[in-house]
PDB file of N, CA and C in Angstrom:
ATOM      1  N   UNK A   1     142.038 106.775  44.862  1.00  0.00           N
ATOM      2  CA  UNK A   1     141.186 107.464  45.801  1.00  0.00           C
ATOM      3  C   UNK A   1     140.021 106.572  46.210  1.00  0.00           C
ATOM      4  N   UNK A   2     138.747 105.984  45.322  1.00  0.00           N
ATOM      5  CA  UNK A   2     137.837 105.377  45.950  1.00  0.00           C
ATOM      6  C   UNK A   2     138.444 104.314  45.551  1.00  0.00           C
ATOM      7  N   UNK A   3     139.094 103.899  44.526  1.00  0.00           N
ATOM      8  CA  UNK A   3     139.325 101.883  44.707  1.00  0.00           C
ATOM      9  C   UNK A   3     139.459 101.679  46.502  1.00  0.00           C
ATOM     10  N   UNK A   4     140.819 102.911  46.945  1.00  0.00           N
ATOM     11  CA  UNK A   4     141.415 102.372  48.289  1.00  0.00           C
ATOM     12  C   UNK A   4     140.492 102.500  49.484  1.00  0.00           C
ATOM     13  N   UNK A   5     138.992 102.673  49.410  1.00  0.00           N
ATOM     14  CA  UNK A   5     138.163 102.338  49.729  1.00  0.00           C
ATOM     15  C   UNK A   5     137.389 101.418  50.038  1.00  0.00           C
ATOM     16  N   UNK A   6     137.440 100.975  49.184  1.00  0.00           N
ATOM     17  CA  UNK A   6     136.245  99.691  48.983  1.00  0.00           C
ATOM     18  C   UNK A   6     137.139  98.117  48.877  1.00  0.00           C
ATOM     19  N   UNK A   7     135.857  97.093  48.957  1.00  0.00           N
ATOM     20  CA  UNK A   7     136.616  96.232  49.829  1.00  0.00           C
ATOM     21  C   UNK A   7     136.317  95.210  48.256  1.00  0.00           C
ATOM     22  N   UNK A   8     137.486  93.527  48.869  1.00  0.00           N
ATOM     23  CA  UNK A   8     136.776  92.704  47.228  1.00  0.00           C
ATOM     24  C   UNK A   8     135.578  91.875  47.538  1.00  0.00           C
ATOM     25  N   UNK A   9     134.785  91.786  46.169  1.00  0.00           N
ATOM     26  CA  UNK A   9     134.109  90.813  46.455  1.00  0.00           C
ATOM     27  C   UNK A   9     132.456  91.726  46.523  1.00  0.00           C
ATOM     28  N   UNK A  10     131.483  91.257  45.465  1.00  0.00           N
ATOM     29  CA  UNK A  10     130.397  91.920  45.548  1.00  0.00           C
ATOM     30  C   UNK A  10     129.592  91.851  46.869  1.00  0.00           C
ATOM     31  N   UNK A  11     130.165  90.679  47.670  1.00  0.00           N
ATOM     32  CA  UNK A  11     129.288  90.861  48.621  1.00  0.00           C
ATOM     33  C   UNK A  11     129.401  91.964  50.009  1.00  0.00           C
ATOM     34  N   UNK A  12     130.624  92.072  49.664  1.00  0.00           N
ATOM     35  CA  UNK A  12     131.225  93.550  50.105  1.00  0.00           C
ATOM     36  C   UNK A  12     131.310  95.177  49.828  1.00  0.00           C
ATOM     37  N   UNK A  13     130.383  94.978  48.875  1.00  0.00           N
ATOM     38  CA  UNK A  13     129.632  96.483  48.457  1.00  0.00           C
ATOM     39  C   UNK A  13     129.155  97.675  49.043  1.00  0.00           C
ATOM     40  N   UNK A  14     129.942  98.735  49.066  1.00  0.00           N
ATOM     41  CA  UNK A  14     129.758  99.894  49.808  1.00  0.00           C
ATOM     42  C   UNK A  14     128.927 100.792  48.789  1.00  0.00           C
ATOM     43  N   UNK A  15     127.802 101.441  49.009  1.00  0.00           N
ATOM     44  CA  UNK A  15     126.568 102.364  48.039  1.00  0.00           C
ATOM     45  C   UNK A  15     127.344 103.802  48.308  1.00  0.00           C
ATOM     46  N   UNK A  16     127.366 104.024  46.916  1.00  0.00           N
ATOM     47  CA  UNK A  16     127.511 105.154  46.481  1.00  0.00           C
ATOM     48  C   UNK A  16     127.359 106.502  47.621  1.00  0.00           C
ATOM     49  N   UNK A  17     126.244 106.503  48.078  1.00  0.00           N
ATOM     50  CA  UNK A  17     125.848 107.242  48.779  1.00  0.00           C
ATOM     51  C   UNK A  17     127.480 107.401  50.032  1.00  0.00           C
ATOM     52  N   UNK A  18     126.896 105.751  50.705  1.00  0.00           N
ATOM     53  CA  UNK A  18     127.982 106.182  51.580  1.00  0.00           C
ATOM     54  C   UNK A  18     129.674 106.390  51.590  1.00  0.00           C
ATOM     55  N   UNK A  19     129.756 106.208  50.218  1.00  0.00           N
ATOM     56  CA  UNK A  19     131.587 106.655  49.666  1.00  0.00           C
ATOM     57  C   UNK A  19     131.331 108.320  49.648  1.00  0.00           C
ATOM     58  N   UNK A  20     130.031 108.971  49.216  1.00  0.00           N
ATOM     59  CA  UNK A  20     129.990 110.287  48.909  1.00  0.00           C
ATOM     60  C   UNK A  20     129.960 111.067  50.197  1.00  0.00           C
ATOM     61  N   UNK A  21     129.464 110.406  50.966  1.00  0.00           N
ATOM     62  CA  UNK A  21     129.603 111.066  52.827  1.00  0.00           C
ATOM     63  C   UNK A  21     131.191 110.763  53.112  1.00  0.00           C
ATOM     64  N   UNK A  22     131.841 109.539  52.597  1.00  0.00           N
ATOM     65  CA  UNK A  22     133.859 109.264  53.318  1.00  0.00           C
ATOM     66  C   UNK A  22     134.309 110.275  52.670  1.00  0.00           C
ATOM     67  N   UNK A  23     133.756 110.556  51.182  1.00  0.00           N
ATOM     68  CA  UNK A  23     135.203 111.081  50.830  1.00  0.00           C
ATOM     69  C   UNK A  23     134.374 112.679  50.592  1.00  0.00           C
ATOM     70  N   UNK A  24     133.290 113.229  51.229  1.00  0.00           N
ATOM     71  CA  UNK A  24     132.620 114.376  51.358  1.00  0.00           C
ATOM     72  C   UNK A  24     132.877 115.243  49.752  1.00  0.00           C
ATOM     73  N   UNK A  25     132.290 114.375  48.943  1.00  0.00           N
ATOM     74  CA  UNK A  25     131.787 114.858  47.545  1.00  0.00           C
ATOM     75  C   UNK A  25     130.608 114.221  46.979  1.00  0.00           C
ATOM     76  N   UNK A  26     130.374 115.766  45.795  1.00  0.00           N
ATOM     77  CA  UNK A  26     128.611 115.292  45.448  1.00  0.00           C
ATOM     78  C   UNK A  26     128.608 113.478  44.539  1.00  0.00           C
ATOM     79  N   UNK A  27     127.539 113.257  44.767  1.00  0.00           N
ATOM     80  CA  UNK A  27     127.430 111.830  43.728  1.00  0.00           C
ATOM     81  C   UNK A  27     128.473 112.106  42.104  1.00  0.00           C
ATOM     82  N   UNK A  28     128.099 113.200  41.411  1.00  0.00           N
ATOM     83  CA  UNK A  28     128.468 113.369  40.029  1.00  0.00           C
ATOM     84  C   UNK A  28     130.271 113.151  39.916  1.00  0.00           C
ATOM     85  N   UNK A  29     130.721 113.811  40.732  1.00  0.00           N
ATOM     86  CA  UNK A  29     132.255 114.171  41.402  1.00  0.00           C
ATOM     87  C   UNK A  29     132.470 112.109  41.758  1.00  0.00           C
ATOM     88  N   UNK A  30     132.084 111.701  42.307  1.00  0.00           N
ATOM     89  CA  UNK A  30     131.773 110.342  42.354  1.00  0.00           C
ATOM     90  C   UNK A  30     132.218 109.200  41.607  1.00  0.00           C
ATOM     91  N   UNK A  31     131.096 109.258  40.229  1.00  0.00           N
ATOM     92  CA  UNK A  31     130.682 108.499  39.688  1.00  0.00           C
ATOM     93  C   UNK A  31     132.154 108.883  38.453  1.00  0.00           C
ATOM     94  N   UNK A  32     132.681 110.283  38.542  1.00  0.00           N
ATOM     95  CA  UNK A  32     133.701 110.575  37.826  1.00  0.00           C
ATOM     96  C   UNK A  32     134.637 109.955  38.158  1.00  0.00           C
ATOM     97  N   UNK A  33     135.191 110.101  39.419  1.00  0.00           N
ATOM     98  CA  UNK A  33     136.629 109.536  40.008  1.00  0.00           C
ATOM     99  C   UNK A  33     136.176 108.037  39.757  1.00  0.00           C
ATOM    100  N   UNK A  34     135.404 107.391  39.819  1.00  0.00           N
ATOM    101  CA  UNK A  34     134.999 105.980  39.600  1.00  0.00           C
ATOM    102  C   UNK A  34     135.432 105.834  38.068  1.00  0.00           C
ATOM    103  N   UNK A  35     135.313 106.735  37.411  1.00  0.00           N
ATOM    104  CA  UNK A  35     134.890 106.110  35.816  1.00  0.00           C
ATOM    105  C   UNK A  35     136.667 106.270  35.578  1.00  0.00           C
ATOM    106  N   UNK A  36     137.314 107.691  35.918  1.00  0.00           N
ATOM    107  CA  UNK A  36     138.787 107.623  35.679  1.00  0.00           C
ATOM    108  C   UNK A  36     139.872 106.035  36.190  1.00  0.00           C
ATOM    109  N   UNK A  37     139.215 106.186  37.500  1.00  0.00           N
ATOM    110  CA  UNK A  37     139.822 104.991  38.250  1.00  0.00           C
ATOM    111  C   UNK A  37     139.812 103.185  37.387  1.00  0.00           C
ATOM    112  N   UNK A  38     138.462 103.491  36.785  1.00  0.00           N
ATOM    113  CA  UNK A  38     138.301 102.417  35.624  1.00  0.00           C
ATOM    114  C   UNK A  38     139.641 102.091  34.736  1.00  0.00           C
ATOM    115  N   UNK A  39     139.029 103.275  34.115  1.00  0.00           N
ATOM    116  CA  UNK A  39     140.188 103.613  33.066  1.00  0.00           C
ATOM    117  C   UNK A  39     142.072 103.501  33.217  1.00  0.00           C
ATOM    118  N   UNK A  40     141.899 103.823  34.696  1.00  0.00           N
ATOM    119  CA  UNK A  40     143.404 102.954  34.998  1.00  0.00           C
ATOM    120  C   UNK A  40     143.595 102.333  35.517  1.00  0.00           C
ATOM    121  N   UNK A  41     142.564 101.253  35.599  1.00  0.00           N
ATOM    122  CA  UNK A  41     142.885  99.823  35.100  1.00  0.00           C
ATOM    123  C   UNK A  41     142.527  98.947  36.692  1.00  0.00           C
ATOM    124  N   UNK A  42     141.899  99.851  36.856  1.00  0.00           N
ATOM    125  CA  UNK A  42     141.508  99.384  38.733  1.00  0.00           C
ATOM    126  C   UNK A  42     140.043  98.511  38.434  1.00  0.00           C
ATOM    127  N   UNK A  43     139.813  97.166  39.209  1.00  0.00           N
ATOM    128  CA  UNK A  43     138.480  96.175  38.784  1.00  0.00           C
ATOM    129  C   UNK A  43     137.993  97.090  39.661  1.00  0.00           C
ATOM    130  N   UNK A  44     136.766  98.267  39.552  1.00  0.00           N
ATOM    131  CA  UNK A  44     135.686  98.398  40.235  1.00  0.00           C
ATOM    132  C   UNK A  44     134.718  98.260  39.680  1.00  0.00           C
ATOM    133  N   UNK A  45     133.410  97.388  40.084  1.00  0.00           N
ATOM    134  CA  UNK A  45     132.347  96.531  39.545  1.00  0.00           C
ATOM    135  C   UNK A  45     131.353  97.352  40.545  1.00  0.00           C
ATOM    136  N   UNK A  46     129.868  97.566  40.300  1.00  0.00           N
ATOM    137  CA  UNK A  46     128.741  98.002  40.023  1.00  0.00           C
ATOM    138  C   UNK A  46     127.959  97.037  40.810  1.00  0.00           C
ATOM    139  N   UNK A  47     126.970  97.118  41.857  1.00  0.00           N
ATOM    140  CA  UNK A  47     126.151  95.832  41.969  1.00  0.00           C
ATOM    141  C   UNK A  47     124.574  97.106  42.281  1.00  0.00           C
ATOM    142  N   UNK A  48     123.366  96.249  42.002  1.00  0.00           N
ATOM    143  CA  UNK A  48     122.430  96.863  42.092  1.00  0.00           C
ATOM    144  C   UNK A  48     121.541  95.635  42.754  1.00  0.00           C
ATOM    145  N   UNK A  49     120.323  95.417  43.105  1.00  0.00           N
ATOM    146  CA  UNK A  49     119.976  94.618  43.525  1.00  0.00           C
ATOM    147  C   UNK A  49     120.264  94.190  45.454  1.00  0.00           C
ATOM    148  N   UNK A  50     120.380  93.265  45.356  1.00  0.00           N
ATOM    149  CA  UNK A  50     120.631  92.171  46.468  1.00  0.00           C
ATOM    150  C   UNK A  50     122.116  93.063  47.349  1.00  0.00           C
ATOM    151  N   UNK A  51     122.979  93.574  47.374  1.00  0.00           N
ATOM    152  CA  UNK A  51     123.946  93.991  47.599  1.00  0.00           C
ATOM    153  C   UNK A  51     124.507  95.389  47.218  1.00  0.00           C
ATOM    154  N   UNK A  52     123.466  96.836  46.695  1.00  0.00           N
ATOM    155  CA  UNK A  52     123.870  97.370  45.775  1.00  0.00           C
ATOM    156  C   UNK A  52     125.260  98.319  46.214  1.00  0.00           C
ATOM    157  N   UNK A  53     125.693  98.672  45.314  1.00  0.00           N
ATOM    158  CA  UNK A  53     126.958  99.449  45.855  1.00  0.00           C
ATOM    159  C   UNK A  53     128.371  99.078  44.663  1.00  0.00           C
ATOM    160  N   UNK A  54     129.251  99.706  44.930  1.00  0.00           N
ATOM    161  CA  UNK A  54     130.507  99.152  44.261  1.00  0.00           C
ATOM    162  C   UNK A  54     131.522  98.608  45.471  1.00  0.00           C
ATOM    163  N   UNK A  55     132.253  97.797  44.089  1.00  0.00           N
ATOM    164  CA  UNK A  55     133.393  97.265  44.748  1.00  0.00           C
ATOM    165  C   UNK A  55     134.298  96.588  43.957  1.00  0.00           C
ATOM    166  N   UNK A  56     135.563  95.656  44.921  1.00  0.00           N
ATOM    167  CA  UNK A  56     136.706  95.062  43.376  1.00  0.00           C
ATOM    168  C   UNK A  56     136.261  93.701  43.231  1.00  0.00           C
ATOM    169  N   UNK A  57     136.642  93.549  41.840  1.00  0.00           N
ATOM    170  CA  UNK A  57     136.198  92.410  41.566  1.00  0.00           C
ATOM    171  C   UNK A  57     137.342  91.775  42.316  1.00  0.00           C
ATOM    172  N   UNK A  58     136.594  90.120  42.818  1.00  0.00           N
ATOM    173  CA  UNK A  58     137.179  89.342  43.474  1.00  0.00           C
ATOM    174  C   UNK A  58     137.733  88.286  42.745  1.00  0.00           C
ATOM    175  N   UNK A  59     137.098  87.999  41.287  1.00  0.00           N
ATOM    176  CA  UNK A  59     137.213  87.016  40.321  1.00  0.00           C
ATOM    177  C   UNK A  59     137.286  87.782  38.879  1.00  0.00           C
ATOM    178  N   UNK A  60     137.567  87.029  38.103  1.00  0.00           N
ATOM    179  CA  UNK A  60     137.320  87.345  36.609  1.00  0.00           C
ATOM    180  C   UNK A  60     135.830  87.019  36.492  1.00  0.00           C
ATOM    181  N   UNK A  61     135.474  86.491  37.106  1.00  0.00           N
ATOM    182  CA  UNK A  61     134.194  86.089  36.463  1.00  0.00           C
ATOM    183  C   UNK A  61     133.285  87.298  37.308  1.00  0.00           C
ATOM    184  N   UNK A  62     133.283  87.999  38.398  1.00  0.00           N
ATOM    185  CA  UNK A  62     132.833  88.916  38.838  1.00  0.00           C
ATOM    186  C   UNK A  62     133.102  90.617  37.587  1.00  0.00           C
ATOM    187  N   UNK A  63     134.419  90.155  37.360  1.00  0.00           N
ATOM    188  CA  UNK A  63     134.607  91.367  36.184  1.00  0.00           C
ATOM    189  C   UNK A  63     133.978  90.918  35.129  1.00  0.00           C
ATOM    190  N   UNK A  64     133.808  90.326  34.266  1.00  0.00           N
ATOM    191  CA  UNK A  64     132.944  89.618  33.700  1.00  0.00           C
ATOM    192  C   UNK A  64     131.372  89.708  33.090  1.00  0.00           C
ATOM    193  N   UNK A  65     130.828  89.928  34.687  1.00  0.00           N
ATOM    194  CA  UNK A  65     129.442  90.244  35.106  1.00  0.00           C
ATOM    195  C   UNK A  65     128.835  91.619  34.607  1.00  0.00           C
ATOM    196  N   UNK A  66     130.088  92.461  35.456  1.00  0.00           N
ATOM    197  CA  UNK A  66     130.134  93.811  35.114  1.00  0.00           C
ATOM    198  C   UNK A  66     130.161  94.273  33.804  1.00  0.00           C
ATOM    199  N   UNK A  67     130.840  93.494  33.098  1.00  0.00           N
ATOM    200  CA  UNK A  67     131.453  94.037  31.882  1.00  0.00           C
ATOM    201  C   UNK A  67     130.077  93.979  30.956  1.00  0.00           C
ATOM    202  N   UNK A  68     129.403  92.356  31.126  1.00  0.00           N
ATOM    203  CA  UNK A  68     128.068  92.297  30.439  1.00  0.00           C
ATOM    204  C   UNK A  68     126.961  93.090  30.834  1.00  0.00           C
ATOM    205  N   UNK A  69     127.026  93.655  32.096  1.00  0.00           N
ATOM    206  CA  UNK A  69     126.500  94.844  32.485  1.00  0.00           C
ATOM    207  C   UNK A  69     126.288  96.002  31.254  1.00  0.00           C
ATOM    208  N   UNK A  70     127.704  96.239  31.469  1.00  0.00           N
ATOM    209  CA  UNK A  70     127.926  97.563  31.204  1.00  0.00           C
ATOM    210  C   UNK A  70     127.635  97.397  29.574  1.00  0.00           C
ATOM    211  N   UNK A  71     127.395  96.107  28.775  1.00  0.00           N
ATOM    212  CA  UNK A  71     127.148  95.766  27.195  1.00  0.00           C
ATOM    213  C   UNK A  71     125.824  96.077  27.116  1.00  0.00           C
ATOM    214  N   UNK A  72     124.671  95.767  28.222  1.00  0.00           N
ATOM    215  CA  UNK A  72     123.423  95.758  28.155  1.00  0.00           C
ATOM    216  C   UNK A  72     123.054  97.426  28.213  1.00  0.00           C
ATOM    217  N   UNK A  73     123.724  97.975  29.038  1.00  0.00           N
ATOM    218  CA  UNK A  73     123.613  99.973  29.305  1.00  0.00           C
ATOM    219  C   UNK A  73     123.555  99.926  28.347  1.00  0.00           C
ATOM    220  N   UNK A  74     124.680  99.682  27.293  1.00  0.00           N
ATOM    221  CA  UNK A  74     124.990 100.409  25.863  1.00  0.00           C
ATOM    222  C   UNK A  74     124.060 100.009  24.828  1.00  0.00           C
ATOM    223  N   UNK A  75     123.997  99.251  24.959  1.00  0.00           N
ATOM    224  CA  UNK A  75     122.556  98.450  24.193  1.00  0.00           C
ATOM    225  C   UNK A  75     121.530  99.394  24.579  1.00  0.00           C
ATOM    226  N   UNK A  76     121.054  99.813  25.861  1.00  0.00           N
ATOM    227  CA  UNK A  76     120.014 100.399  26.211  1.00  0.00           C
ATOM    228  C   UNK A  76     119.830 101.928  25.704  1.00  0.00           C
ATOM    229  N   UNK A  77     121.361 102.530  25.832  1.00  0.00           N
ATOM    230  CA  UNK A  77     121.647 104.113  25.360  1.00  0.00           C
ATOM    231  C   UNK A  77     120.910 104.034  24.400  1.00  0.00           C
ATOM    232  N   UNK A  78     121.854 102.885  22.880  1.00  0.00           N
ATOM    233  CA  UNK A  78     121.664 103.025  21.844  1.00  0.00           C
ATOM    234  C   UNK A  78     120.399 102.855  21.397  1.00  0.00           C
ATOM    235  N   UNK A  79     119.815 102.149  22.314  1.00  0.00           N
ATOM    236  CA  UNK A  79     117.770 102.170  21.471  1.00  0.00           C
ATOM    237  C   UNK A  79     117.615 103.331  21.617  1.00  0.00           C
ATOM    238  N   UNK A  80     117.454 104.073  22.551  1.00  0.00           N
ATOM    239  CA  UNK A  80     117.514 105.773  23.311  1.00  0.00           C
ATOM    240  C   UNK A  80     117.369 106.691  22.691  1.00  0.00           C
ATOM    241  N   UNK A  81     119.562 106.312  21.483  1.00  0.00           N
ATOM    242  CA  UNK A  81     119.659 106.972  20.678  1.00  0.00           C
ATOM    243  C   UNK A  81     118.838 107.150  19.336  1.00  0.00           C
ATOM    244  N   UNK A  82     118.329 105.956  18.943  1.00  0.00           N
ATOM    245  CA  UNK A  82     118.245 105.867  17.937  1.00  0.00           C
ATOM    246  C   UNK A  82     116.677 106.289  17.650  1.00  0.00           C
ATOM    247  N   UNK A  83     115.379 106.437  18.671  1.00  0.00           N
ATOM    248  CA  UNK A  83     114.426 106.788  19.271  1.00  0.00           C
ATOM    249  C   UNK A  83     114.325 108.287  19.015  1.00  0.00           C
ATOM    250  N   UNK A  84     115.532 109.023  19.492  1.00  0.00           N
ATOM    251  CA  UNK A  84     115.465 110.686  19.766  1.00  0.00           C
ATOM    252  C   UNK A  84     115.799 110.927  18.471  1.00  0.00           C
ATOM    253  N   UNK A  85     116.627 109.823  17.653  1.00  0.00           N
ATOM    254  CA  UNK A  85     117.196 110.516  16.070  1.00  0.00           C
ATOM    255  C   UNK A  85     115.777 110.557  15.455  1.00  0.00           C
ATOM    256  N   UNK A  86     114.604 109.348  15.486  1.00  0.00           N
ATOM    257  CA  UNK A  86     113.971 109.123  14.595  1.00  0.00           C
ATOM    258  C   UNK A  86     112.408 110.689  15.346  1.00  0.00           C
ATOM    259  N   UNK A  87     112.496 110.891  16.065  1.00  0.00           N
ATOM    260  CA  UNK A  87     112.706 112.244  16.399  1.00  0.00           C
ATOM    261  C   UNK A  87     112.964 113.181  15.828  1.00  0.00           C
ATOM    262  N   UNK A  88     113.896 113.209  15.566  1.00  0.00           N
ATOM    263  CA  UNK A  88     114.545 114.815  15.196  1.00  0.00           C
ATOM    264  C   UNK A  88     114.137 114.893  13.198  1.00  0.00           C
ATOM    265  N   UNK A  89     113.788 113.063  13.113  1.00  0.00           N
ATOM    266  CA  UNK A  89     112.879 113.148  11.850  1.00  0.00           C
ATOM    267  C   UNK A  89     112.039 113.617  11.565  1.00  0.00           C
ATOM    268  N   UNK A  90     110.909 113.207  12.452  1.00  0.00           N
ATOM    269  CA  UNK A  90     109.738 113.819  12.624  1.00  0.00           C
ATOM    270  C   UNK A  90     109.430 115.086  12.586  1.00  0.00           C
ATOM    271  N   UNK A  91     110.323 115.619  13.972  1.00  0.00           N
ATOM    272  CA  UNK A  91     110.220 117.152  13.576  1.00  0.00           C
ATOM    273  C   UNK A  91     110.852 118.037  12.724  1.00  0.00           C
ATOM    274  N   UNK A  92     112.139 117.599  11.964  1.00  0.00           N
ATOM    275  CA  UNK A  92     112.130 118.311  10.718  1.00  0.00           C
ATOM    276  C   UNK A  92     111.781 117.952   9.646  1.00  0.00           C
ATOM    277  N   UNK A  93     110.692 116.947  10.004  1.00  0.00           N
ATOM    278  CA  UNK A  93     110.054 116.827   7.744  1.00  0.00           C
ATOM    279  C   UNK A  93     110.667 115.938   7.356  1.00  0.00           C
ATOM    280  N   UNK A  94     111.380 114.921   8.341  1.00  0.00           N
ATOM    281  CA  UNK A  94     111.765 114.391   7.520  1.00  0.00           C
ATOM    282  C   UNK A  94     113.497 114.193   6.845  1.00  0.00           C
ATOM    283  N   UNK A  95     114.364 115.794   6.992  1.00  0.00           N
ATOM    284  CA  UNK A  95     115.453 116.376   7.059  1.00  0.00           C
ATOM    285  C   UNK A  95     116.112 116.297   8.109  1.00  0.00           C
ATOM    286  N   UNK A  96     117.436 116.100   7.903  1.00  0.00           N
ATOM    287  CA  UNK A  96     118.297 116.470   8.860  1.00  0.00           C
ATOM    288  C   UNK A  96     118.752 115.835   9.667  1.00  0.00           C
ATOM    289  N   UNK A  97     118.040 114.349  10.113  1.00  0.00           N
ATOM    290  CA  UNK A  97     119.184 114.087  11.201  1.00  0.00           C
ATOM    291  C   UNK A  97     119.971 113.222  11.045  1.00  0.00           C
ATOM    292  N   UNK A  98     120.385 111.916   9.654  1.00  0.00           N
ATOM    293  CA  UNK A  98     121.800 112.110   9.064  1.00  0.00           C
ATOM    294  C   UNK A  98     122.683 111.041   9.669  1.00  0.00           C
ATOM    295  N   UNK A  99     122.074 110.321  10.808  1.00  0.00           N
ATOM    296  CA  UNK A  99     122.754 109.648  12.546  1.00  0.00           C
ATOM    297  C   UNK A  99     123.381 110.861  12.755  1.00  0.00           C
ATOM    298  N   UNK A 100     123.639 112.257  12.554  1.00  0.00           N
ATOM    299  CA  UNK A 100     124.297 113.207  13.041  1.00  0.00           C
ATOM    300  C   UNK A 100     123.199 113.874  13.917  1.00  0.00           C
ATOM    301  N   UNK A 101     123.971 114.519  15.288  1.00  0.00           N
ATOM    302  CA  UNK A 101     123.244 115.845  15.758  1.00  0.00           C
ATOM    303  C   UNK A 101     124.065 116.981  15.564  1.00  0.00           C
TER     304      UNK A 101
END
């Protein structure tokens, strides 16, 4: 559905926005069909900055980019996570949060 959209090559980046006006669904609906489409196995890469928008990777080394991208998010969640756990310390005394919620 959106891979057959979008074109290769980051410098060919279509924004979110305007895939959500082609294919007349909200952003969330979006960012879903994007994440499934991942998952089977389609290069769609992320650009923010200079070009922002998605699109296919044109290279390995463009997938690549993305991928260290997407290492730094997780890196970022996990401080996040680990922030709201030491949290859930605080406010119970100390008890309870286990790395579990």
């Amino acid at each position: 559905m959106v891979y057959e959209l979008l074109e290769t090559g980051a410098e060919n980046a279509i924004t979110g926005k305007y895939l959500c006006e082609l294919l007349e669904i909200p952003a969330r609906e979006l960012t879903a069909a994007i994440e499934r489409e991942r998952r089977d196995g389609h290069p769609i890469c992320a650009n923010s900055g200079k070009n922002p928008g998605y699109f296919l990777a044109a290279t390995a080394d463009e997938m690549k980019r993305y991928c260290n991208s997407l290492l730094h998010r997780a890196g970022e969640i996990h401080k996040t996570r680990r922030a709201c756990m030491q949290a859930i310390e605080r406010l119970s005394g100390g008890t309870g949060a286990n790395g579990e919620i």
